[in-house]
Protein backbone atom coordinates (compact mmCIF):
# COMPACT_ATOMS: atom_id res chain seq x y z
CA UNK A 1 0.00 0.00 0.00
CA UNK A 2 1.25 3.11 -0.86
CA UNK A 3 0.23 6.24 1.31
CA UNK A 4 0.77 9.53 -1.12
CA UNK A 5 1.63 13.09 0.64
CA UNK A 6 0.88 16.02 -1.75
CA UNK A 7 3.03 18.36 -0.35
CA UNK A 8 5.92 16.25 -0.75
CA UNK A 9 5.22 15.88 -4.62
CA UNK A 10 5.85 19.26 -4.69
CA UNK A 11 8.92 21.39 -6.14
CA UNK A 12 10.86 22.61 -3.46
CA UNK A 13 14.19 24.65 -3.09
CA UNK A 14 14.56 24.78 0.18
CA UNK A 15 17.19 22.59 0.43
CA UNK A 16 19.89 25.43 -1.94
CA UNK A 17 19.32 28.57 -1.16
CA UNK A 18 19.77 31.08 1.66
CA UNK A 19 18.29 33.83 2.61
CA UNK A 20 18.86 37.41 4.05
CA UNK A 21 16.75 39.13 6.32
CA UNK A 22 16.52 42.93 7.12
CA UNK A 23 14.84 44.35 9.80
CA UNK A 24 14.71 46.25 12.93
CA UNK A 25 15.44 44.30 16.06
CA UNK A 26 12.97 44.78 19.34
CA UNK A 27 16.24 46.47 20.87
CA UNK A 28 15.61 49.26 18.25
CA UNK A 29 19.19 49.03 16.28
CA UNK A 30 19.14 47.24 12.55
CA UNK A 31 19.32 43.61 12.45
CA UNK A 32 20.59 41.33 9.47
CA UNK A 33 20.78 37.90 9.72
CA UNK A 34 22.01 35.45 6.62
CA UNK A 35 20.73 31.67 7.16
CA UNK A 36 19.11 28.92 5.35
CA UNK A 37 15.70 28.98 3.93
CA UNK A 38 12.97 26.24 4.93
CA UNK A 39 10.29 26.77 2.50
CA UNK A 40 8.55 29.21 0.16
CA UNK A 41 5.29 30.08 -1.78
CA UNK A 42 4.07 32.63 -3.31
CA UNK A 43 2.38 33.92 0.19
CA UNK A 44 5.24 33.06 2.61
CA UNK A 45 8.20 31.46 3.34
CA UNK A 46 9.86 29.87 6.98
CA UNK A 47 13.76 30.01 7.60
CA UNK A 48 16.49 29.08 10.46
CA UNK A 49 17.06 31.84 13.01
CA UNK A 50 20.16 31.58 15.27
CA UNK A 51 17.97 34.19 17.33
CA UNK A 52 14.23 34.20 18.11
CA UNK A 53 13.80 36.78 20.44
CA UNK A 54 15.53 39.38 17.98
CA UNK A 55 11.64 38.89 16.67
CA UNK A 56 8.36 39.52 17.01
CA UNK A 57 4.79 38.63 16.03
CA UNK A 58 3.83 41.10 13.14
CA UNK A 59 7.42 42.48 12.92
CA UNK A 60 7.83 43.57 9.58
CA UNK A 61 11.28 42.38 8.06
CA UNK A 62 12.53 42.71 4.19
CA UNK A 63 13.68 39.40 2.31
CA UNK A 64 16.60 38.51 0.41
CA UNK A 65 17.26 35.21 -1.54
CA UNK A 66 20.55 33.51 -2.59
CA UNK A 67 22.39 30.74 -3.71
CA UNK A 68 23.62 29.13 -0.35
CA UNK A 69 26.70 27.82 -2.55
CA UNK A 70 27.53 31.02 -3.66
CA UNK A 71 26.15 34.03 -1.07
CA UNK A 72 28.19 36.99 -2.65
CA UNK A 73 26.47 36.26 -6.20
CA UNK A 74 23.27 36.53 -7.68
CA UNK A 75 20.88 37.81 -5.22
CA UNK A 76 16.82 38.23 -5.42
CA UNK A 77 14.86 41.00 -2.97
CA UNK A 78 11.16 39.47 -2.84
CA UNK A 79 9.96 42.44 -1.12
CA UNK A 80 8.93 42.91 3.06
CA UNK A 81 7.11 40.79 5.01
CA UNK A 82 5.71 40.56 8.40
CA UNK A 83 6.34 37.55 10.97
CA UNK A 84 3.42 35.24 11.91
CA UNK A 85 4.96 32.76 13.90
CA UNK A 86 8.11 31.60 15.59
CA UNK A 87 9.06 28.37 17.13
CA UNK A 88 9.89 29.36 20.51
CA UNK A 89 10.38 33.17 20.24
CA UNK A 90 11.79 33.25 24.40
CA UNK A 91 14.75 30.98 23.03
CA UNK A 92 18.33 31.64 23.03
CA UNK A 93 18.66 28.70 20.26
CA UNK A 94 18.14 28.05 17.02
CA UNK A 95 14.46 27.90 15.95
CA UNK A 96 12.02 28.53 12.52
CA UNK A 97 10.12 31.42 11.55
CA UNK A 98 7.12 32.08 9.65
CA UNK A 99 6.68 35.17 7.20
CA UNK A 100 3.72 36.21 5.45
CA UNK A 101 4.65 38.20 2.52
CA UNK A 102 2.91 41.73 1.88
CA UNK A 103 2.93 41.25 -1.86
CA UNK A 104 1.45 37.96 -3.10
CA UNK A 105 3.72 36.37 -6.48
CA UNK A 106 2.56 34.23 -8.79
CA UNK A 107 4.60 30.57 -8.44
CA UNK A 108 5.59 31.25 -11.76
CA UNK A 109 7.33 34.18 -11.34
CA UNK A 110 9.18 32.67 -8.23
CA UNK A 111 10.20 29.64 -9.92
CA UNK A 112 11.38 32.18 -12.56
CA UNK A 113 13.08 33.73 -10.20
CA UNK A 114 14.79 30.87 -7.94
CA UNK A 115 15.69 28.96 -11.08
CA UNK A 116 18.13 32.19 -11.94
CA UNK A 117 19.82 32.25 -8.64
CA UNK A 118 20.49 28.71 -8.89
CA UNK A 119 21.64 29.01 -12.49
CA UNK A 120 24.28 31.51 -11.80
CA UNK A 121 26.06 28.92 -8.93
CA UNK A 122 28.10 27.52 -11.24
């Protein structure tokens, strides 16, 4: 018998690129942290923090994509966001964090879009 999981039929890139994020941290100075990307739609996308109380429920951040094999290339700004959930937000360790995008894209366009980062790796 064969169980079938939709999601996991699904294209993914999780799994190659990284991604920076921009904003202001709840002790009022800039914040930028580079890590790995989780997921992404056209709606939203989840990623690795290092540091979950630098954030906040509705915080609005700005979102940068990359090749994680090649971080000082090709990069992609998919616009601002605001954060809708995070694993454990009182931790000191590492953790995943939901973003809700302001701007809605069309899968398309971010396959588009993804595919170019990860053509320019080699």
């Amino acid at each position: 018998m064969s169980i079938s999981n939709e999601r996991r039929q699904q294209e993914r890139f999780a799994s190659i690129l990284g991604v920076s994020i921009d904003t202001i941290g709840q002790d009022g100075n800039d914040f930028t942290e580079v890590t790995l990307l989780r997921d992404i739609s056209g709606s939203g996308l989840s990623f690795l923090t290092k540091k979950p109380h630098h954030y906040d429920f509705g915080q609005s951040v700005e979102i940068t994509l990359f090749s994680s094999k090649h971080s000082s290339g090709n990069r992609y700004n998919i616009g601002n966001g605001k954060v809708m959930w995070i694993d454990d937000p009182a931790s000191d360790s590492s953790g995943w964090i939901g973003i809700m995008l302001d701007d809605l894209m069309s899968v398309e366009h971010l396959k588009e879009k993804i595919n170019d980062l990860i053509a320019h790796v080699s």
